[in-house]
Protein backbone atom coordinates (compact mmCIF):
# COMPACT_ATOMS: atom_id res chain seq x y z
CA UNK A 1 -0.79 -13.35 2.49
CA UNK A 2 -4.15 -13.18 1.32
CA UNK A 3 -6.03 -15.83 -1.43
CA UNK A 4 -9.05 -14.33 -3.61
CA UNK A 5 -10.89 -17.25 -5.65
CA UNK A 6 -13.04 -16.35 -8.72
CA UNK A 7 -16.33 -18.98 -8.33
CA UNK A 8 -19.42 -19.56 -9.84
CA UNK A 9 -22.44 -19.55 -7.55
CA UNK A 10 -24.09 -23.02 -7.02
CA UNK A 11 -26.60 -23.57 -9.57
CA UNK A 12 -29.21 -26.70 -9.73
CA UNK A 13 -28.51 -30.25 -9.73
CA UNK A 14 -27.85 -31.16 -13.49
CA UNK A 15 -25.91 -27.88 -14.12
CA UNK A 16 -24.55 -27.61 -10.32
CA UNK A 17 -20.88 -25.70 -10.96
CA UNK A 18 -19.32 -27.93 -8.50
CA UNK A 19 -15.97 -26.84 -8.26
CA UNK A 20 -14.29 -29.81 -6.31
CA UNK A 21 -9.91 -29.02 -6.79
CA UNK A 22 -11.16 -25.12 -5.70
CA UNK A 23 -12.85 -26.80 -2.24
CA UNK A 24 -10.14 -28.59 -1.89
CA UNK A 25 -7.87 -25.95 -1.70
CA UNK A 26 -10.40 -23.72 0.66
CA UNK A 27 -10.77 -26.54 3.16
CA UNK A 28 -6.61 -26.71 3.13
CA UNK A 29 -5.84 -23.51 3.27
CA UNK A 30 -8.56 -23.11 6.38
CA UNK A 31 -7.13 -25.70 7.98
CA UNK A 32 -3.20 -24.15 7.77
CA UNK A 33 -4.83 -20.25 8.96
CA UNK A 34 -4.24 -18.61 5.26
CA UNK A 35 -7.29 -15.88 4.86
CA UNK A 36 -9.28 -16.31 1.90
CA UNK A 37 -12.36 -14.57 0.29
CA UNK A 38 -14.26 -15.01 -3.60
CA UNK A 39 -16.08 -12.74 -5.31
CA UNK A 40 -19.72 -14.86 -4.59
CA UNK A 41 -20.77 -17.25 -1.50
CA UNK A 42 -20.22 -20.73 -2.53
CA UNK A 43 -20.20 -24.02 -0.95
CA UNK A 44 -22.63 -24.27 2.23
CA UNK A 45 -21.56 -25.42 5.13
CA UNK A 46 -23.23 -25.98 8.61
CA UNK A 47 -22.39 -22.34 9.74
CA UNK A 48 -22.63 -20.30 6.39
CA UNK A 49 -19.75 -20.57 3.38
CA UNK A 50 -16.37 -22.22 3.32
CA UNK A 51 -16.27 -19.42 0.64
CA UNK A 52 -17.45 -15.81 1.27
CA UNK A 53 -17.36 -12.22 -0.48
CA UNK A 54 -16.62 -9.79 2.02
CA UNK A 55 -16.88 -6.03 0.46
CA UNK A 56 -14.18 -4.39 2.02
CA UNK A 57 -11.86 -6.96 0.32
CA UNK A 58 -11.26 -6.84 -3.53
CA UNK A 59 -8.75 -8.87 -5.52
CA UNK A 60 -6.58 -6.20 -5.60
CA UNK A 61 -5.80 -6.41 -1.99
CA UNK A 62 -5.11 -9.99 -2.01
CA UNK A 63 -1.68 -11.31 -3.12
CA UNK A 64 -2.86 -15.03 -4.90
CA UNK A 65 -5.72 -14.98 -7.52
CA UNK A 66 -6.99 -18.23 -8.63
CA UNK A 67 -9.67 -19.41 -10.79
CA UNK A 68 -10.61 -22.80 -12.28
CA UNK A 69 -12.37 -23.67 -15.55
CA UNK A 70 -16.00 -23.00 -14.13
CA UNK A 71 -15.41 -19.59 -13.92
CA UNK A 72 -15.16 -17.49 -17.20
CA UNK A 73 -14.19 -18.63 -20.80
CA UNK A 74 -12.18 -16.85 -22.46
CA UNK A 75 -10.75 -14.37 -19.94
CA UNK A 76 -11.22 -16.36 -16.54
CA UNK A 77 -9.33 -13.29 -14.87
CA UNK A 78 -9.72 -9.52 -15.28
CA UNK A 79 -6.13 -8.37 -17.01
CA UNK A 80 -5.35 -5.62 -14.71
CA UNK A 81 -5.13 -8.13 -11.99
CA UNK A 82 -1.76 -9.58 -13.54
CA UNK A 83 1.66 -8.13 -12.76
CA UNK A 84 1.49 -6.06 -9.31
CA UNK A 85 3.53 -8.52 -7.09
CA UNK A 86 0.25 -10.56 -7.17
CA UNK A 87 0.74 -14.25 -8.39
CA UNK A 88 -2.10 -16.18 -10.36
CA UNK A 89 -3.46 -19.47 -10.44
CA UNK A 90 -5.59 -21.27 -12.75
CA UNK A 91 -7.01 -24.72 -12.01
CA UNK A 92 -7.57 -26.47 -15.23
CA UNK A 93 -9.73 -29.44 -14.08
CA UNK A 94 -11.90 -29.63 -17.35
CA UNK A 95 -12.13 -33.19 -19.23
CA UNK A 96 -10.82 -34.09 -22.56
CA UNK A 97 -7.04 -34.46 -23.87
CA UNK A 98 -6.76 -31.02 -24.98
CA UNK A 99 -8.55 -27.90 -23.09
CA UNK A 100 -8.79 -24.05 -23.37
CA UNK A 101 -5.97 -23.49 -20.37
CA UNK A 102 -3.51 -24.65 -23.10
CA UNK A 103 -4.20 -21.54 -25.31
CA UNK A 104 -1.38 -18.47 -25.24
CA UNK A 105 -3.86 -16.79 -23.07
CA UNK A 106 -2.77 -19.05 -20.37
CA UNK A 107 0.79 -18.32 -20.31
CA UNK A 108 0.02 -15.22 -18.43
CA UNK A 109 -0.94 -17.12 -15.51
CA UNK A 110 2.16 -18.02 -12.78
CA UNK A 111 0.49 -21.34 -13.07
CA UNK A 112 -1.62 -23.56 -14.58
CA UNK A 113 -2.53 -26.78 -12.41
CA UNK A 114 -3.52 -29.43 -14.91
CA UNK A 115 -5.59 -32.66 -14.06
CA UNK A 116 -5.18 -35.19 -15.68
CA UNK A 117 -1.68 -34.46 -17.13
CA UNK A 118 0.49 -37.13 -19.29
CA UNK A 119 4.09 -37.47 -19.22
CA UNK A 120 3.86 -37.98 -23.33
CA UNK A 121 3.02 -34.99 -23.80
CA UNK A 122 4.74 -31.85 -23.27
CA UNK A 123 3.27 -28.90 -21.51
CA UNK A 124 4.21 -25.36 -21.29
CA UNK A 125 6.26 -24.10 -18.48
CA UNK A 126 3.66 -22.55 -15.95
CA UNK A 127 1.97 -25.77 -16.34
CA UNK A 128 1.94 -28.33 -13.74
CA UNK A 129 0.24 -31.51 -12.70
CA UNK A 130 -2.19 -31.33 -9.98
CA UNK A 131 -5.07 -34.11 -8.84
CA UNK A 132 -8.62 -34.01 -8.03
CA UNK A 133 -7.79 -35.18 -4.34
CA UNK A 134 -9.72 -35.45 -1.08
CA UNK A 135 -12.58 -33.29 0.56
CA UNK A 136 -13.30 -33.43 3.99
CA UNK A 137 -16.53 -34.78 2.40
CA UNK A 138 -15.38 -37.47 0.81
CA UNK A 139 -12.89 -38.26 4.06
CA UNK A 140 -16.14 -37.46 6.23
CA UNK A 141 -18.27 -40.43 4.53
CA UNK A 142 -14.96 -42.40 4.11
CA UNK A 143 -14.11 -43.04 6.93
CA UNK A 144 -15.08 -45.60 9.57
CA UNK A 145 -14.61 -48.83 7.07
CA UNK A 146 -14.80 -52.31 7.88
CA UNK A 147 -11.52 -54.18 8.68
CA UNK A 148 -10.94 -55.57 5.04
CA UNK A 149 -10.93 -59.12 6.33
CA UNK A 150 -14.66 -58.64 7.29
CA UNK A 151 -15.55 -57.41 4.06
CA UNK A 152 -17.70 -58.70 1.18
CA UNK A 153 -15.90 -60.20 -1.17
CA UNK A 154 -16.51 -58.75 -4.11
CA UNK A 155 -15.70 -55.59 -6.87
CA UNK A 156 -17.01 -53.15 -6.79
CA UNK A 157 -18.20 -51.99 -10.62
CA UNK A 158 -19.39 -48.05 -10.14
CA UNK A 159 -19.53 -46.86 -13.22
CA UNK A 160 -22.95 -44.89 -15.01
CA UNK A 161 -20.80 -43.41 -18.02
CA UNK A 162 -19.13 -45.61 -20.92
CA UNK A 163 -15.34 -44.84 -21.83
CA UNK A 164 -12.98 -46.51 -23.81
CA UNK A 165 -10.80 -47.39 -20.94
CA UNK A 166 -13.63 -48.87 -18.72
CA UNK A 167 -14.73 -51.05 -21.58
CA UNK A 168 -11.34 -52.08 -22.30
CA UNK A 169 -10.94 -53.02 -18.71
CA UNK A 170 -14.45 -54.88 -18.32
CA UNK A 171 -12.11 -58.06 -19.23
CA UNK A 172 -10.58 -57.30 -15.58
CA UNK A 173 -13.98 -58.00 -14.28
CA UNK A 174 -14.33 -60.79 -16.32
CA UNK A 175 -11.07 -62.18 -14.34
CA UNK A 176 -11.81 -61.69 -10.66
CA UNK A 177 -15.64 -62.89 -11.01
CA UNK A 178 -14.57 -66.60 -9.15
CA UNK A 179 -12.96 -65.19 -6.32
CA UNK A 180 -14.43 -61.17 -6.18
CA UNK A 181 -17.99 -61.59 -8.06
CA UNK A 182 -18.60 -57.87 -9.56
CA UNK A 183 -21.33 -55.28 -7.83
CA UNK A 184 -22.25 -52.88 -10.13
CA UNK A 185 -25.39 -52.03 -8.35
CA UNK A 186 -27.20 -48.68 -8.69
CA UNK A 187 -27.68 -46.54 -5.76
CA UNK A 188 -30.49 -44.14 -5.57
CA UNK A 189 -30.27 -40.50 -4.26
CA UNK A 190 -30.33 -38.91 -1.50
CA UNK A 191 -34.14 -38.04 -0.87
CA UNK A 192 -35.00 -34.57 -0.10
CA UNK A 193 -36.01 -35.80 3.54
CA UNK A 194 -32.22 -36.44 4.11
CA UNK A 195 -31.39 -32.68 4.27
CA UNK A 196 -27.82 -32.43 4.85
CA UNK A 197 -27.31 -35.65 2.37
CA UNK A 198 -29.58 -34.00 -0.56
CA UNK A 199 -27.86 -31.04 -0.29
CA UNK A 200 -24.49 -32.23 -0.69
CA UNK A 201 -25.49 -34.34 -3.51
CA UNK A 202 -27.50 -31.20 -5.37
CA UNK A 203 -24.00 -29.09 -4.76
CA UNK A 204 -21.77 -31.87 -6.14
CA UNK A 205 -23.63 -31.82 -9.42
CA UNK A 206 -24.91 -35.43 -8.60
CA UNK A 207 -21.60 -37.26 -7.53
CA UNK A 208 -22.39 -37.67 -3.56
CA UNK A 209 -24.15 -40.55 -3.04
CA UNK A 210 -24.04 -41.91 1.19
CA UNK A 211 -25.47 -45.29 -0.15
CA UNK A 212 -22.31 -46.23 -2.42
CA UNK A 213 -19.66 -44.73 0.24
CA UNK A 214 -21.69 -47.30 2.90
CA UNK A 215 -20.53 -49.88 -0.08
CA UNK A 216 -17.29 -48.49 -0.19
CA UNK A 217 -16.36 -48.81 3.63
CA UNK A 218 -17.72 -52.38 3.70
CA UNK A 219 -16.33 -54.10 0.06
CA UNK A 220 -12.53 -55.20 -0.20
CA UNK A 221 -12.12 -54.25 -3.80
CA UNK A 222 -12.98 -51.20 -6.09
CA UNK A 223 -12.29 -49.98 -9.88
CA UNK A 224 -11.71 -46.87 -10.72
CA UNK A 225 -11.13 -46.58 -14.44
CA UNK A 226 -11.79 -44.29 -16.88
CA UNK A 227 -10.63 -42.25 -19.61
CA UNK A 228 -9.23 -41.76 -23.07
CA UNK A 229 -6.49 -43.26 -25.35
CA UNK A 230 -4.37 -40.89 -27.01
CA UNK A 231 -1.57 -41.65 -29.24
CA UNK A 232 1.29 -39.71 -27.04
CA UNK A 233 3.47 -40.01 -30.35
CA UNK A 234 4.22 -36.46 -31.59
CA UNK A 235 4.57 -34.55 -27.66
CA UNK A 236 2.10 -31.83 -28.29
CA UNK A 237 -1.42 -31.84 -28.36
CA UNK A 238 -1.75 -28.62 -30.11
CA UNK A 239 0.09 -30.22 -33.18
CA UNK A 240 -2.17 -31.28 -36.42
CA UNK A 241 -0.59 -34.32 -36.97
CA UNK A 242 -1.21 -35.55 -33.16
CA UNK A 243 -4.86 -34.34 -33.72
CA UNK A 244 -5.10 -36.24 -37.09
CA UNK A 245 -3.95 -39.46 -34.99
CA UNK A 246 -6.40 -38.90 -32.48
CA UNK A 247 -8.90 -39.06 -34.42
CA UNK A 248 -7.94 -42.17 -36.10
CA UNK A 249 -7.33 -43.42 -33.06
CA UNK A 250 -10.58 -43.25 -31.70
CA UNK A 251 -12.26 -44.23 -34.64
CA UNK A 252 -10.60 -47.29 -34.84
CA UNK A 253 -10.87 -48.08 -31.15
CA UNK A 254 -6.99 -48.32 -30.39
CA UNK A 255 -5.84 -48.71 -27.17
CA UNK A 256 -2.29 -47.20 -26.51
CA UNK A 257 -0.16 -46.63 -24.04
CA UNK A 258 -1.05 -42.99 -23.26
CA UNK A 259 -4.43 -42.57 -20.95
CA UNK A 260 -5.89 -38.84 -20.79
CA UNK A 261 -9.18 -37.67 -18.42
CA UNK A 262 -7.96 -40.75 -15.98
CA UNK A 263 -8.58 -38.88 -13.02
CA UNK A 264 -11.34 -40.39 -11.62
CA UNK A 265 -13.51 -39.54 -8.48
CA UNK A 266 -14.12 -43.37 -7.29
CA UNK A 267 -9.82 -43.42 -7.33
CA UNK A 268 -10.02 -40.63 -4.63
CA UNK A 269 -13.16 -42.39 -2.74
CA UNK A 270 -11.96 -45.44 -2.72
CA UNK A 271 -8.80 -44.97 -1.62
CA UNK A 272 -9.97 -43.04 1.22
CA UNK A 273 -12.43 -45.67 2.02
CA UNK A 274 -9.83 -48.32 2.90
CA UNK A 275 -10.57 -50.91 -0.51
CA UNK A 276 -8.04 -52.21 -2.61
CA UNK A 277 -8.39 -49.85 -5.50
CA UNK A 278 -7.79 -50.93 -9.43
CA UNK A 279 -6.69 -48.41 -11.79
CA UNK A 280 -5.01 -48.53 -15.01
CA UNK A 281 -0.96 -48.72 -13.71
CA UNK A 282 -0.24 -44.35 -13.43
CA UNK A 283 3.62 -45.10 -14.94
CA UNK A 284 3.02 -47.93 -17.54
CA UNK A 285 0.25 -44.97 -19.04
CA UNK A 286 2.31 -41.68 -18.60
CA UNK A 287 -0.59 -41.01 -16.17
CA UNK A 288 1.08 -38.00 -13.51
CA UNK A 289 0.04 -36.85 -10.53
CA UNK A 290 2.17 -34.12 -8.28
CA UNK A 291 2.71 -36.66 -6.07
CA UNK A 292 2.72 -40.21 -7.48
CA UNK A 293 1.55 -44.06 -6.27
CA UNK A 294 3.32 -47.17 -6.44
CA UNK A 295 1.48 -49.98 -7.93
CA UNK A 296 1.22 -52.84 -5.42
CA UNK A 297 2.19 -50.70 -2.77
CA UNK A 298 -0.99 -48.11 -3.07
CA UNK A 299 -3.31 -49.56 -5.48
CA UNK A 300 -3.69 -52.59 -7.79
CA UNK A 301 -2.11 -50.93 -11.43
CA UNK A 302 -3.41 -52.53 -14.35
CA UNK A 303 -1.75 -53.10 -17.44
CA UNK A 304 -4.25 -53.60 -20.27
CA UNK A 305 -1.56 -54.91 -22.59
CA UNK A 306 -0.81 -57.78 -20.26
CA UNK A 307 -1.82 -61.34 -21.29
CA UNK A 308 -3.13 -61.41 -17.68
CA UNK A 309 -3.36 -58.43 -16.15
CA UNK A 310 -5.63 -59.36 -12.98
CA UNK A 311 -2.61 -62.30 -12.21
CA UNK A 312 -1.12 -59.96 -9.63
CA UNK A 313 -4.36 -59.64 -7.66
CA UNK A 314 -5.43 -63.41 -7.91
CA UNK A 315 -1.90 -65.03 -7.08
CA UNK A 316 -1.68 -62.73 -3.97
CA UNK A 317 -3.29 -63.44 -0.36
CA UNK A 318 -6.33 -61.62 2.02
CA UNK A 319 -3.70 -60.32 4.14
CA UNK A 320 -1.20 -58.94 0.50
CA UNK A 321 -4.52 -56.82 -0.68
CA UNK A 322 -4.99 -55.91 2.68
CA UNK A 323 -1.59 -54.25 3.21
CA UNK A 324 -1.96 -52.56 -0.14
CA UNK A 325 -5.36 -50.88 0.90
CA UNK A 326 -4.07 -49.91 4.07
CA UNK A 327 -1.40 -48.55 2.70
CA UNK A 328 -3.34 -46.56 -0.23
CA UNK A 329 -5.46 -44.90 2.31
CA UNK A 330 -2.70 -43.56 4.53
CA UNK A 331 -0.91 -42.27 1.71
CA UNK A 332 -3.80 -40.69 0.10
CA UNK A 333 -4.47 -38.56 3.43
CA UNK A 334 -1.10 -38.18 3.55
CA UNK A 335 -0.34 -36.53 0.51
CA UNK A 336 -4.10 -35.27 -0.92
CA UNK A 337 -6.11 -34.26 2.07
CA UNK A 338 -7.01 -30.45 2.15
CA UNK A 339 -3.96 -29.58 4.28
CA UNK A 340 -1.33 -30.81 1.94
CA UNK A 341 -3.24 -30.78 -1.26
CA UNK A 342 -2.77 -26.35 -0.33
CA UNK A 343 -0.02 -26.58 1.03
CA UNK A 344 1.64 -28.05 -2.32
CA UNK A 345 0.27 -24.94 -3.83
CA UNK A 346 2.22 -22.53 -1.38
CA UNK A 347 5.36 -24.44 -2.01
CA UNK A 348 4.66 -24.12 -6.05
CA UNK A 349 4.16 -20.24 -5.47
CA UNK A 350 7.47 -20.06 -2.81
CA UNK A 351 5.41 -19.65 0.07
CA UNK A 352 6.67 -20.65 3.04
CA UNK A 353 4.55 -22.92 4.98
């Protein structure tokens, strides 16, 4: 067995091509001794590329393709290289409630791994629901956190981009200021005199920032909202009449019980950083991961529609968020570190491993 991934090189900051759920999947499948090459170098590590061309290995030879939405447009995989006993992946990781992986063009692919999938809506059959995850980056700067006890007490408020689910939740905030007073503090960037740090946070298109993970591993509680309401009423999102209520939907500001682009980096940060981490509730939103989290028991679900939906996190003890954190973290390692994260894919493809 042999994995070929179609990349982008790294470009500059503002335009970087990170291509985080592809990483992901390099750093797991290194870690479980699968053999992997891409058509360009990408992602710089300490002793060259966790991704590497090698000449005397074409996709051809290799019997799992897989590309993601950075690479390509309309044909993200040269046709010939479908059929032949190979099997092909395509990571659809792009934002919005509709993308271009749901297009016919798509059904040629064994499968289609889609972020941010919704259980109101229904997909075609190659396509399943997959999760931005953990990096040994993010567990790298992660780890090493404060016993929760011994930190601040406050919320941390992350957030640089608007969306209608973060301002619907801002009354969460609003809720938890007496006992957790909100930190929604700006970090700078890495300088260019912190080499390793700089770099890191040039190739993640701006996302790695060592001065909010610090934050992280020393605050008890984190949100991690985001995302868009969709009305979830007709099943596809290719239909007219489900665009038509989109639209009024979001013109008229209505928040409904289907979420879409929830899949949020500070969910998968702070997690791994051991805080009690508020989302909206994954099941009360149709919100699906391939493996899924228990409210209460991983992370603090929110229901918007609740008269009082921070009651849950101000009726319970220290030592009740504490367990929940704890808990979040170990299953989030547990079931999205590199090693598992690829070895889900395996399983999906009938590999053994």
């Amino acid at each position: 067995m042999r994995v070929y991934f179609f990349l982008r090189p790294q470009g500059p900051p503002e335009s970087s091509n990170y291509q985080h759920c592809a990483v992901a999947l390099g750093e797991g499948l290194r870690a479980l001794g699968v053999p992997f090459c891409a058509n360009v170098d990408y992602w710089r590590e300490k002793d060259g590329f966790l991704f590497r061309r090698d000449p005397a290995v074409v996709p051809e030879d290799c019997s799992i393709i897989i590309t993601g939405d950075e690479y390509g447009q309309e044909s993200p995989v040269p046709g010939h290289l479908f059929g032949g006993g190979r099997r092909t992946v395509h990571i659809d990781s792009s934002d919005g409630w509709r993308t271009r992986a749901e297009a016919p063009a798509y059904r040629r692919f064994d499968l289609v791994l889609r972020t941010h999938s919704n259980a109101h809506y229904r997909y075609p059959s190659n396509v399943r629901p997959w999760a931005f995850g953990l990096t040994e980056r993010i567990l790298s700067h992660s780890s090493g956190g404060l016993p929760f006890q011994e930190r601040a007490r406050a919320l941390l408020w992350p957030f640089r981009v608007s969306h209608p689910v973060r301002s619907r939740a801002s009354r969460v905030r609003s809720d938890l200021s007496g006992r957790f007073p909100a930190d929604d503090s700006v970090d700078a960037a890495p300088g260019p005199e912190l080499l390793e740090e700089h770099a890191l946070w040039a190739a993640t298109g701006r996302r790695h920032y060592p001065a909010f993970f610090s934050r992280l591993r020393q605050t008890m509680l984190c949100a991690a909202f985001g995302g868009y309401f969709a009305p979830g009423i007709l099943g596809r999102t290719e239909s007219l009449g489900e665009r038509t209520l989109y639209a009024v939907c979001s013109r008229l500001r209505v928040a409904t019980r289907t979420v879409m682009q929830f899949d949020s980096w500070r969910f998968w940060e702070s997690l791994a950083s051991g805080c009690l981490t508020l989302q909206l509730d994954y099941h009360r939103y149709g919100c699906l991961l391939p493996e899924m989290p228990v409210s209460r028991t991983h992370y603090a679900g929110i229901d918007l529609a609740e008269r009082d939906p921070s009651a849950w996190i101000l009726d319970s003890s220290d030592e009740e968020l504490a367990s929940v954190a704890c808990t979040g973290r170990d299953w989030a390692v547990e079931h999205y570190a590199p090693a598992p994260t690829a070895r889900r894919l395996l399983r999906l493809l009938g590999e053994r491993v």
